[in-house]
PDB file of N, CA and C in Angstrom:
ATOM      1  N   UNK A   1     128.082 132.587 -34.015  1.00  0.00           N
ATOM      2  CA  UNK A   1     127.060 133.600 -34.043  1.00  0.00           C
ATOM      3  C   UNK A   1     125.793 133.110 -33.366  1.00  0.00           C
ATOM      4  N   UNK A   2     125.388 131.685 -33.402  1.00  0.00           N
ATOM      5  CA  UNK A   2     124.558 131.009 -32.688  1.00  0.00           C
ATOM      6  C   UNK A   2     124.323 131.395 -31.342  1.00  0.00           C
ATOM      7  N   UNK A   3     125.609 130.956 -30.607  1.00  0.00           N
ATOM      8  CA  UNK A   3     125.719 130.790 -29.520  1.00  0.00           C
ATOM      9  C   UNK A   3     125.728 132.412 -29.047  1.00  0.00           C
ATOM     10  N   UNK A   4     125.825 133.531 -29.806  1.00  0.00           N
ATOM     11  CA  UNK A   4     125.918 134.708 -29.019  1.00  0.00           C
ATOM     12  C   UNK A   4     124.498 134.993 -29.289  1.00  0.00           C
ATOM     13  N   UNK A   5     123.739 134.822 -29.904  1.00  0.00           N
ATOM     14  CA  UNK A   5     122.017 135.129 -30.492  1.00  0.00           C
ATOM     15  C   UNK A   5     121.544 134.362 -28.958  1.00  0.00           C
ATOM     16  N   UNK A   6     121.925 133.106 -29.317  1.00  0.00           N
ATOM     17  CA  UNK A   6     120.807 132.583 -27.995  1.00  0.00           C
ATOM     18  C   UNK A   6     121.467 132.937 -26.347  1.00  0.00           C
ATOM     19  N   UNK A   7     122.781 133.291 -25.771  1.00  0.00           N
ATOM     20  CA  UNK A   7     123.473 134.103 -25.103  1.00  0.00           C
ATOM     21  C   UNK A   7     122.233 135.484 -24.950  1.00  0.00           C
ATOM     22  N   UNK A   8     121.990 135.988 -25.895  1.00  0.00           N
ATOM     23  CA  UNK A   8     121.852 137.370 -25.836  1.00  0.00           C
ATOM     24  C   UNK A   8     120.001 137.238 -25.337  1.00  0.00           C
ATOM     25  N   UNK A   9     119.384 136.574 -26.109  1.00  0.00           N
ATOM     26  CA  UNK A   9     118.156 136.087 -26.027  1.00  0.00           C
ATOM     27  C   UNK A   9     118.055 135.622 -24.534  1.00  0.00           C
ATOM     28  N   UNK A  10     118.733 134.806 -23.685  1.00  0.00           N
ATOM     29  CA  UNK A  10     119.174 134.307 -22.392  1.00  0.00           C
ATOM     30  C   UNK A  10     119.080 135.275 -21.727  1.00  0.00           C
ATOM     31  N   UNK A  11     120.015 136.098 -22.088  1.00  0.00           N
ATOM     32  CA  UNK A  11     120.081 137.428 -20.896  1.00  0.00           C
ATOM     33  C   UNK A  11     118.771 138.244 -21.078  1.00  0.00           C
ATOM     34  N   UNK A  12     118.290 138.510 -22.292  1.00  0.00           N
ATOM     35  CA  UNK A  12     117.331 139.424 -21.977  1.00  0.00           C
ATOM     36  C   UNK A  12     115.572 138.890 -21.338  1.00  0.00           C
ATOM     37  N   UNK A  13     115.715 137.579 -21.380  1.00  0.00           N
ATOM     38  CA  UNK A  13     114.637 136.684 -20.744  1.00  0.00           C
ATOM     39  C   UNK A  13     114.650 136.674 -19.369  1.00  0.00           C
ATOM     40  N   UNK A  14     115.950 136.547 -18.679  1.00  0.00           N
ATOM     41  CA  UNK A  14     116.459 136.759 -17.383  1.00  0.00           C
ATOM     42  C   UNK A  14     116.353 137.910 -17.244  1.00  0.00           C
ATOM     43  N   UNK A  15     116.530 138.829 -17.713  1.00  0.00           N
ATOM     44  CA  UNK A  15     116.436 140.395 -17.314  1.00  0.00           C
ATOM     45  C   UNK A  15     115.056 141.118 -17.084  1.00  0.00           C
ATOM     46  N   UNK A  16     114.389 140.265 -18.017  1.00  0.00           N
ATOM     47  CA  UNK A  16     112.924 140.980 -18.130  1.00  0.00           C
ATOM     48  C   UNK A  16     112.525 140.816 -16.792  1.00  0.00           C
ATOM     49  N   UNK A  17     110.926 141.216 -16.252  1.00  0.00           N
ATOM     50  CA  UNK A  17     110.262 140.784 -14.837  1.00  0.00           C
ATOM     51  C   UNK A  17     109.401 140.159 -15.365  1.00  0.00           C
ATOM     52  N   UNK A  18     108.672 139.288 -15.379  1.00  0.00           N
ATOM     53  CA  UNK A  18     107.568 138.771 -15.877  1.00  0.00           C
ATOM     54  C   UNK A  18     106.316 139.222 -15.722  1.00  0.00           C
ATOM     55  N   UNK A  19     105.752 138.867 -16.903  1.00  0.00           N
ATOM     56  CA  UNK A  19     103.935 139.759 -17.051  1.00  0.00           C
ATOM     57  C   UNK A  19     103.733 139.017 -15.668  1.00  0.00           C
ATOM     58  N   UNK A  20     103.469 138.349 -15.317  1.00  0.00           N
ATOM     59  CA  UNK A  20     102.363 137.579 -13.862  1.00  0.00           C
ATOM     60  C   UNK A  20     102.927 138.744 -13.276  1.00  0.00           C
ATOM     61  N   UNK A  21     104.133 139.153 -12.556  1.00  0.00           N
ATOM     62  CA  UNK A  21     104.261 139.952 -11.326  1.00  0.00           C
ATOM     63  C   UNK A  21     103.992 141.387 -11.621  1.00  0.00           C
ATOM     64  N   UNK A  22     103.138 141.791 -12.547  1.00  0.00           N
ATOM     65  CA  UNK A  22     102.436 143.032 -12.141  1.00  0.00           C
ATOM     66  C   UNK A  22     101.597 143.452 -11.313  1.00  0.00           C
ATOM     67  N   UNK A  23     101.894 144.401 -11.009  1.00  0.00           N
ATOM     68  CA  UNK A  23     100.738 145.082  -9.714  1.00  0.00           C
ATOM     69  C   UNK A  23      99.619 145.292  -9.684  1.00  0.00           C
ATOM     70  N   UNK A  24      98.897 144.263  -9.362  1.00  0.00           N
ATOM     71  CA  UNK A  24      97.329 144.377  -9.012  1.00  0.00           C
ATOM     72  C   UNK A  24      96.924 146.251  -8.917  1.00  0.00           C
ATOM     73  N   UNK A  25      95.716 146.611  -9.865  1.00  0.00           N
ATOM     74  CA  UNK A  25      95.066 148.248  -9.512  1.00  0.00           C
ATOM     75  C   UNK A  25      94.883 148.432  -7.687  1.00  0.00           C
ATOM     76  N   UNK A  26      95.524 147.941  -6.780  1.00  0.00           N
ATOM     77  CA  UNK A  26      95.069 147.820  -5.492  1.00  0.00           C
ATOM     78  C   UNK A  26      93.877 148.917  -5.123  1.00  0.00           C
ATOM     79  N   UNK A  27      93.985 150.123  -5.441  1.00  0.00           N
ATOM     80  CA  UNK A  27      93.179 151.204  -5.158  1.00  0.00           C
ATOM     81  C   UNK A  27      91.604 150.807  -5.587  1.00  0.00           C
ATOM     82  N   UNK A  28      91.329 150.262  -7.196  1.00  0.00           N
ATOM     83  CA  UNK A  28      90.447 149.892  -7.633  1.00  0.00           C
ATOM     84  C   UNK A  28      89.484 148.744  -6.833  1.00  0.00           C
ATOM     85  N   UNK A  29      90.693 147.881  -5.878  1.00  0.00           N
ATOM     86  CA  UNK A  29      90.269 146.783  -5.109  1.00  0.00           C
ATOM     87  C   UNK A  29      90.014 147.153  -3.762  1.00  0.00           C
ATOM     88  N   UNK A  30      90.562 148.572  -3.701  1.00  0.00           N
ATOM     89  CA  UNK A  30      90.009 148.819  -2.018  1.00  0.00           C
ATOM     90  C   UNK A  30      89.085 149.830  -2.009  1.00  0.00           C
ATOM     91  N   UNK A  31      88.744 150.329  -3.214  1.00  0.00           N
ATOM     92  CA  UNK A  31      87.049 151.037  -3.768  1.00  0.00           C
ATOM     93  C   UNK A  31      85.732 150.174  -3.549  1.00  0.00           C
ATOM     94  N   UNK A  32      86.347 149.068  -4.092  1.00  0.00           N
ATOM     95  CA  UNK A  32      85.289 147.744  -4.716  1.00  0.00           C
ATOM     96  C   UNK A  32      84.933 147.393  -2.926  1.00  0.00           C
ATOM     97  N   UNK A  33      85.985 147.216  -2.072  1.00  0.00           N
ATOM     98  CA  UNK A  33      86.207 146.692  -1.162  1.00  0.00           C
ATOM     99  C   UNK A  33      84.777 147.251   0.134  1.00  0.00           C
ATOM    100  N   UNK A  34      85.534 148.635  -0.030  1.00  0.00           N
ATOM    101  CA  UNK A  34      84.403 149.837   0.427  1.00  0.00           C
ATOM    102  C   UNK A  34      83.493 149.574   0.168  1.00  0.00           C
ATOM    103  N   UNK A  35      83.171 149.768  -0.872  1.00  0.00           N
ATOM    104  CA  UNK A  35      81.889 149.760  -1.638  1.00  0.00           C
ATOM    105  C   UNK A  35      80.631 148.614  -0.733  1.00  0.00           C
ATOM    106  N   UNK A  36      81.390 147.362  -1.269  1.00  0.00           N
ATOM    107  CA  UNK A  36      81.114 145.948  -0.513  1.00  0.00           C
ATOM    108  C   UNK A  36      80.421 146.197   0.838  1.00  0.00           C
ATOM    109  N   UNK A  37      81.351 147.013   1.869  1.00  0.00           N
ATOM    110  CA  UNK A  37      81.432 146.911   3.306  1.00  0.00           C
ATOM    111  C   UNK A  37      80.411 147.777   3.653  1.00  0.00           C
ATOM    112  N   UNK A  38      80.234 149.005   2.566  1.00  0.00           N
ATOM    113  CA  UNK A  38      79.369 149.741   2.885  1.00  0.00           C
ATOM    114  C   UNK A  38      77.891 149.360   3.011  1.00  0.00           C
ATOM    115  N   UNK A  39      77.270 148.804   1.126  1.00  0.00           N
ATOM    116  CA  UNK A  39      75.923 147.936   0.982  1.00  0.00           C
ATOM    117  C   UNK A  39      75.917 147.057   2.295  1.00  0.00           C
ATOM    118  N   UNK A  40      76.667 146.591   2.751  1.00  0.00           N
ATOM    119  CA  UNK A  40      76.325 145.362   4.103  1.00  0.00           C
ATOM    120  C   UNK A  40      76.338 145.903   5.074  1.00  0.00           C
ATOM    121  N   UNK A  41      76.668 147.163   5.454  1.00  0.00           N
ATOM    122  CA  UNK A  41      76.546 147.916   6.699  1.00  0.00           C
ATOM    123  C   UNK A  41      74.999 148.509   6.823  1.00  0.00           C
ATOM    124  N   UNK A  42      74.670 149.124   5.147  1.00  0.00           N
ATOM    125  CA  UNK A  42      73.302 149.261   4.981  1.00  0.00           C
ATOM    126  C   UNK A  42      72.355 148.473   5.566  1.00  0.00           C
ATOM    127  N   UNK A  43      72.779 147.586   4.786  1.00  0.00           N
ATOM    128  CA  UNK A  43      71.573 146.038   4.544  1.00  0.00           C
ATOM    129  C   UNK A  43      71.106 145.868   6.093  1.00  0.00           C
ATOM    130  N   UNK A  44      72.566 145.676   6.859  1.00  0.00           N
ATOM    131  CA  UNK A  44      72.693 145.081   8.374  1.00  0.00           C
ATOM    132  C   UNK A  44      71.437 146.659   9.153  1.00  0.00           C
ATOM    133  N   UNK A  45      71.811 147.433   8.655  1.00  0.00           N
ATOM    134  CA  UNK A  45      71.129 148.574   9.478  1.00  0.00           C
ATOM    135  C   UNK A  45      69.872 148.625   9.469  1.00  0.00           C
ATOM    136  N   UNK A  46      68.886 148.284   7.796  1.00  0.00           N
ATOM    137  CA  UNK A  46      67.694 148.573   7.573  1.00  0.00           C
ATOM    138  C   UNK A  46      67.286 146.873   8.285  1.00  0.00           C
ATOM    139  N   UNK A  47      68.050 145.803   7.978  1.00  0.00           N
ATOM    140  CA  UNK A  47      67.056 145.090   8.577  1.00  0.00           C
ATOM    141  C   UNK A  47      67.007 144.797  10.081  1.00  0.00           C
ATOM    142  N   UNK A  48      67.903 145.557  10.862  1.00  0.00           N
ATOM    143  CA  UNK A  48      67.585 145.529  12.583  1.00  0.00           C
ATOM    144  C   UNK A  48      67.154 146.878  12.798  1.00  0.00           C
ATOM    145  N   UNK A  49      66.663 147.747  11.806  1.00  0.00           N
ATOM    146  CA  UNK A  49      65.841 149.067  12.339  1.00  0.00           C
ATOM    147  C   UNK A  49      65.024 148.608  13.368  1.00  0.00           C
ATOM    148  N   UNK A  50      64.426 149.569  14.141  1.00  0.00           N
ATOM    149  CA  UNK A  50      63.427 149.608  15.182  1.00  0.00           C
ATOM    150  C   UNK A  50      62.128 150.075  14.442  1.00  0.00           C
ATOM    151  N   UNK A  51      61.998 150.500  13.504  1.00  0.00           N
ATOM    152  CA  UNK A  51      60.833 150.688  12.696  1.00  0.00           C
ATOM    153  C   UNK A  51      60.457 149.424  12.045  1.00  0.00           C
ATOM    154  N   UNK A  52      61.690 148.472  11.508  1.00  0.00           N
ATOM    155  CA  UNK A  52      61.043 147.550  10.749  1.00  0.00           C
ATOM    156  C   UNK A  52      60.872 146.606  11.823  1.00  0.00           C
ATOM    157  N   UNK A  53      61.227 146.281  12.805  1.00  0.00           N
ATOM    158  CA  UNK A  53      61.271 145.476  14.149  1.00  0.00           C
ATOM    159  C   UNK A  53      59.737 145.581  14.530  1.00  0.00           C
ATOM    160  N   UNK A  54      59.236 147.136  14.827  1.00  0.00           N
ATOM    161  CA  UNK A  54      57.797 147.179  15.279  1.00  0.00           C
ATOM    162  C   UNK A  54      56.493 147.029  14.505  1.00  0.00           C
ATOM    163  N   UNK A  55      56.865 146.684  13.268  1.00  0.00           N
ATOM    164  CA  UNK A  55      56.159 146.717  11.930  1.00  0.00           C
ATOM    165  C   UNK A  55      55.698 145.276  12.046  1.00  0.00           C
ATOM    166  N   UNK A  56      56.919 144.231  11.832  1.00  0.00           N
ATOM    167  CA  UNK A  56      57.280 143.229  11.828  1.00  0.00           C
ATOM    168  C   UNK A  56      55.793 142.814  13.426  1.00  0.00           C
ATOM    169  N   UNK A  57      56.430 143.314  14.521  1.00  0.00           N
ATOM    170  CA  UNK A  57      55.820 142.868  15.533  1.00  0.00           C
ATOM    171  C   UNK A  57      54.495 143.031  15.901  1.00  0.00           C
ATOM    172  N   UNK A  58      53.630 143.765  14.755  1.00  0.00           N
ATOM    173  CA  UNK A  58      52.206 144.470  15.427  1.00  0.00           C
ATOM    174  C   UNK A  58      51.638 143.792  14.538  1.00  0.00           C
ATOM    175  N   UNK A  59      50.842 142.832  15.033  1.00  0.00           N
ATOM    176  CA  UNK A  59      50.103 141.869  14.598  1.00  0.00           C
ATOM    177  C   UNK A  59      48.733 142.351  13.643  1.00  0.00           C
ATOM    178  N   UNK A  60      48.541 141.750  12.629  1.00  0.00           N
ATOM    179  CA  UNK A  60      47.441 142.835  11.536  1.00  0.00           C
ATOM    180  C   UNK A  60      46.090 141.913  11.793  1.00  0.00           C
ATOM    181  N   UNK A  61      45.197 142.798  12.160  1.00  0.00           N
ATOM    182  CA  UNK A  61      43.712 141.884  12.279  1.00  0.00           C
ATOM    183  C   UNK A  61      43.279 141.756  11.154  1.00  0.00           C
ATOM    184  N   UNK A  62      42.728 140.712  10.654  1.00  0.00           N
ATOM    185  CA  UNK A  62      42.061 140.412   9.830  1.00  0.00           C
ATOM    186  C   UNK A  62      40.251 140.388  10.114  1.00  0.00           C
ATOM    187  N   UNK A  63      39.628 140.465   8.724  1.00  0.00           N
ATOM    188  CA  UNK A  63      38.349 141.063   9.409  1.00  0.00           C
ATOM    189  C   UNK A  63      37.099 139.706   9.819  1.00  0.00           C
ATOM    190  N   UNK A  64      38.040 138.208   9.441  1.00  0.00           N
ATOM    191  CA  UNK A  64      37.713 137.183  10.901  1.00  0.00           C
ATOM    192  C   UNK A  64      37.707 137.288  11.767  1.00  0.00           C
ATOM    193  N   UNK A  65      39.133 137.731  12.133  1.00  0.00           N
ATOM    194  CA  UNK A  65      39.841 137.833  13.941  1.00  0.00           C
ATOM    195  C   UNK A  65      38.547 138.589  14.410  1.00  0.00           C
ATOM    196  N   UNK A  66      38.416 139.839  13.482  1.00  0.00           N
ATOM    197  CA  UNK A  66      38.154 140.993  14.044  1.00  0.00           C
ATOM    198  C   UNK A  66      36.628 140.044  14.759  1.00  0.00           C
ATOM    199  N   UNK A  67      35.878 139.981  13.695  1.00  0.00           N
ATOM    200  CA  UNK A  67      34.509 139.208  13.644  1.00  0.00           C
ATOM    201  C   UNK A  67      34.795 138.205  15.230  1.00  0.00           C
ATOM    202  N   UNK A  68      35.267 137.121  14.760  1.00  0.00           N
ATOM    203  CA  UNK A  68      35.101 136.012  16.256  1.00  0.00           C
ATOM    204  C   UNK A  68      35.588 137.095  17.283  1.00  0.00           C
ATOM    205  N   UNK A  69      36.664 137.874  17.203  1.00  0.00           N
ATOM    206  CA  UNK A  69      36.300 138.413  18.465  1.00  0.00           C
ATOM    207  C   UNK A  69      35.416 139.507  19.326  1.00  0.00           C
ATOM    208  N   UNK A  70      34.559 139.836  18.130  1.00  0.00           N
ATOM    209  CA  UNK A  70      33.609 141.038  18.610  1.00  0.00           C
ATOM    210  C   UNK A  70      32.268 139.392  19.072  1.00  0.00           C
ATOM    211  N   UNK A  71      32.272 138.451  19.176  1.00  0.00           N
ATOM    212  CA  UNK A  71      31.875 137.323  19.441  1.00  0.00           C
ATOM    213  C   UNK A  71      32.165 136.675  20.540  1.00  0.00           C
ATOM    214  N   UNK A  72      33.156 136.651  20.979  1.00  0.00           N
ATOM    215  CA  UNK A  72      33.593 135.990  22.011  1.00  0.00           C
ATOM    216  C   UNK A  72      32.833 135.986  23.260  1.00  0.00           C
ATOM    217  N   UNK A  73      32.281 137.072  23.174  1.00  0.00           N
ATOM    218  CA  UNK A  73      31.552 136.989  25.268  1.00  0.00           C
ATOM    219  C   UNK A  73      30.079 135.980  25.142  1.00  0.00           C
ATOM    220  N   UNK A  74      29.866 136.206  23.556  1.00  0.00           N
ATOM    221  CA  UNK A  74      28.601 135.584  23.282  1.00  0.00           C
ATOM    222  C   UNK A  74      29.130 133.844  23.376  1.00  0.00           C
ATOM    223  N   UNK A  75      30.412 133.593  23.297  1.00  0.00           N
ATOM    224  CA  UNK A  75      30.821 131.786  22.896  1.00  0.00           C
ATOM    225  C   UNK A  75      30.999 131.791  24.104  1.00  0.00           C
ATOM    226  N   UNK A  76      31.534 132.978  25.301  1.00  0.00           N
ATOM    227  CA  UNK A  76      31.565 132.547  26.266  1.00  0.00           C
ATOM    228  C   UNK A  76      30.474 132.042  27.067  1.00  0.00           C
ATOM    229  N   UNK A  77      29.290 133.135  26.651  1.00  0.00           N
ATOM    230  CA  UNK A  77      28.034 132.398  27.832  1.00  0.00           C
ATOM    231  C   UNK A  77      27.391 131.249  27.052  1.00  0.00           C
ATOM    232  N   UNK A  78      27.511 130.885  26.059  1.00  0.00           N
ATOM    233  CA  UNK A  78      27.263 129.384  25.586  1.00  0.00           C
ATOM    234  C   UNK A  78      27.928 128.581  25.879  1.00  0.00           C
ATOM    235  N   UNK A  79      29.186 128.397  26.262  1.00  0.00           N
ATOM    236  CA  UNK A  79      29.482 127.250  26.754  1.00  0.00           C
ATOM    237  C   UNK A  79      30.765 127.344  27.841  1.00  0.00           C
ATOM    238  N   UNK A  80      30.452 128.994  28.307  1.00  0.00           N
ATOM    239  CA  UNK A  80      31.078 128.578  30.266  1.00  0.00           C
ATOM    240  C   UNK A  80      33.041 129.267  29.695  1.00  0.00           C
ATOM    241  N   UNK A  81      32.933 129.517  30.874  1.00  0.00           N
ATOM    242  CA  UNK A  81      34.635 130.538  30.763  1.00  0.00           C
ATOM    243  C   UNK A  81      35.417 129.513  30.632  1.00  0.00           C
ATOM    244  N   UNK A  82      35.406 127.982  31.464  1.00  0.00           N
ATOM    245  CA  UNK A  82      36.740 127.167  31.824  1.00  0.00           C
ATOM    246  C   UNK A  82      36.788 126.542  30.384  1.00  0.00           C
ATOM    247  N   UNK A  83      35.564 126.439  29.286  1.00  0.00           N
ATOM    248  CA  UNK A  83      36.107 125.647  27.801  1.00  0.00           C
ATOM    249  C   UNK A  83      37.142 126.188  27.271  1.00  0.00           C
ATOM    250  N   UNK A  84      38.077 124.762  26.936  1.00  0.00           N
ATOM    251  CA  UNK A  84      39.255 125.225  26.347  1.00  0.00           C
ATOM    252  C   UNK A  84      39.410 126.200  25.143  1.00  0.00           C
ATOM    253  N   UNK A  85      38.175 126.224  24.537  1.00  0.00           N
ATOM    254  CA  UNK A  85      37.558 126.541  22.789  1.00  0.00           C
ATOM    255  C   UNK A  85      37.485 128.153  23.473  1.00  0.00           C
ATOM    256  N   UNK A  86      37.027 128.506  24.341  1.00  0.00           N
ATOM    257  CA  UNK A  86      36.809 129.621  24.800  1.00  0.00           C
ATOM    258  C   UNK A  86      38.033 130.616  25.668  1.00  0.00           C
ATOM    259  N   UNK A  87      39.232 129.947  26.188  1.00  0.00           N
ATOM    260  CA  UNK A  87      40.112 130.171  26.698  1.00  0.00           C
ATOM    261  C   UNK A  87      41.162 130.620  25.418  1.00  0.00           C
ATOM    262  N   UNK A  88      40.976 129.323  24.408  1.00  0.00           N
ATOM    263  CA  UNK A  88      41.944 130.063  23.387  1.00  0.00           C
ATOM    264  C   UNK A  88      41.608 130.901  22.499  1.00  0.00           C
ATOM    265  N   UNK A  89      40.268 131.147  22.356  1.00  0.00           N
ATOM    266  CA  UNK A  89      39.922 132.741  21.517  1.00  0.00           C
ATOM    267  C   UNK A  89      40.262 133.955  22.356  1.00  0.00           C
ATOM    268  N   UNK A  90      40.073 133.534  23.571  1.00  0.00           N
ATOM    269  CA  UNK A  90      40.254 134.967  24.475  1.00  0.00           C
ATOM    270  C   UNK A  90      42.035 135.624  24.149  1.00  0.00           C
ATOM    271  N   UNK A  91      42.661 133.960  24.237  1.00  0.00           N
ATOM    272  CA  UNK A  91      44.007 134.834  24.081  1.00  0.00           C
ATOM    273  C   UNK A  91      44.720 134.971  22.713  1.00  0.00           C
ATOM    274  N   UNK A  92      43.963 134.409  21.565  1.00  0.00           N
ATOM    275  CA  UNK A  92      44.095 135.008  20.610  1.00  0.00           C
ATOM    276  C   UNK A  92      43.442 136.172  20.199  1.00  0.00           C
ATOM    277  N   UNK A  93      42.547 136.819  20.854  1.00  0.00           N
ATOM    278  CA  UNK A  93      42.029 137.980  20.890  1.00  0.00           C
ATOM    279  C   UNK A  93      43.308 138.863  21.675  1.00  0.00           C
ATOM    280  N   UNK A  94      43.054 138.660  22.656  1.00  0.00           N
ATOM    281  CA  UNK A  94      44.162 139.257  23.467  1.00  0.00           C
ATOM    282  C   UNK A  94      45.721 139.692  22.807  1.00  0.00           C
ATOM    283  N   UNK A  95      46.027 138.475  21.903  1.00  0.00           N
ATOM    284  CA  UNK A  95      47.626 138.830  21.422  1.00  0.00           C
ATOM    285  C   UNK A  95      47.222 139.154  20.035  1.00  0.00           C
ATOM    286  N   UNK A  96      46.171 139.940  19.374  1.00  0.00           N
ATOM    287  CA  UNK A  96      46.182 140.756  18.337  1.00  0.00           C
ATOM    288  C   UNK A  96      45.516 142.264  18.628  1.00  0.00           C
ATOM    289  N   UNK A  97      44.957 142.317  19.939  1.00  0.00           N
ATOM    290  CA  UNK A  97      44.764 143.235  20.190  1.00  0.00           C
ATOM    291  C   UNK A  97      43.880 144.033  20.096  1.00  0.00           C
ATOM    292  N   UNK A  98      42.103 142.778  20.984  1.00  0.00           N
ATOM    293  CA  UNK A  98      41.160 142.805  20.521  1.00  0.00           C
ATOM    294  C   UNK A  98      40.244 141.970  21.727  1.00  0.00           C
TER     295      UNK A  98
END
């Protein structure tokens, strides 16, 4: 009677499929998946906009800049166009837009 209990127990262990090889929700994983691809398509879009690009690029005066450069012609005739001190306010005036 042994031998047909554990026989029988045998076969139905072999017969079963095992819990591990169940089927992943795949659908649930290609929602998630989407989902994923989508936020990063976003992300990728807002941060190479051309709005945030020109935002990014337009330099903000501050009300120093502003100051030394409503100054500048005056540093110029004190000490002459070729001073270096005077060459580089001009073009930091110049690349803020002033």
């Amino acid at each position: 009677m042994k031998i047909k209990l554990a026989a029988a127990v045998a076969i139905f262990v072999l017969a079963t499929p095992p819990v591990v090889a169940q089927d992943l929700p795949t659908d649930q994983l290609d929602r998630h998946a989407e989902t994923v691809r989508q936020d990063m398509l976003l992300k990728s879009t807002l941060r190479h906009s051309t709005a945030r690009q020109n935002a990014r690029s337009t330099p903000r005066v501050t009300t120093s800049q502003a100051a030394a450069c409503a100054k500048k012609a005056q540093f110029r005739s004190e000490h002459g166009a070729g001073h270096p001190k005077v060459q580089k306010l001009y073009g930091l005036c110049r690349r803020v837009g002033l």
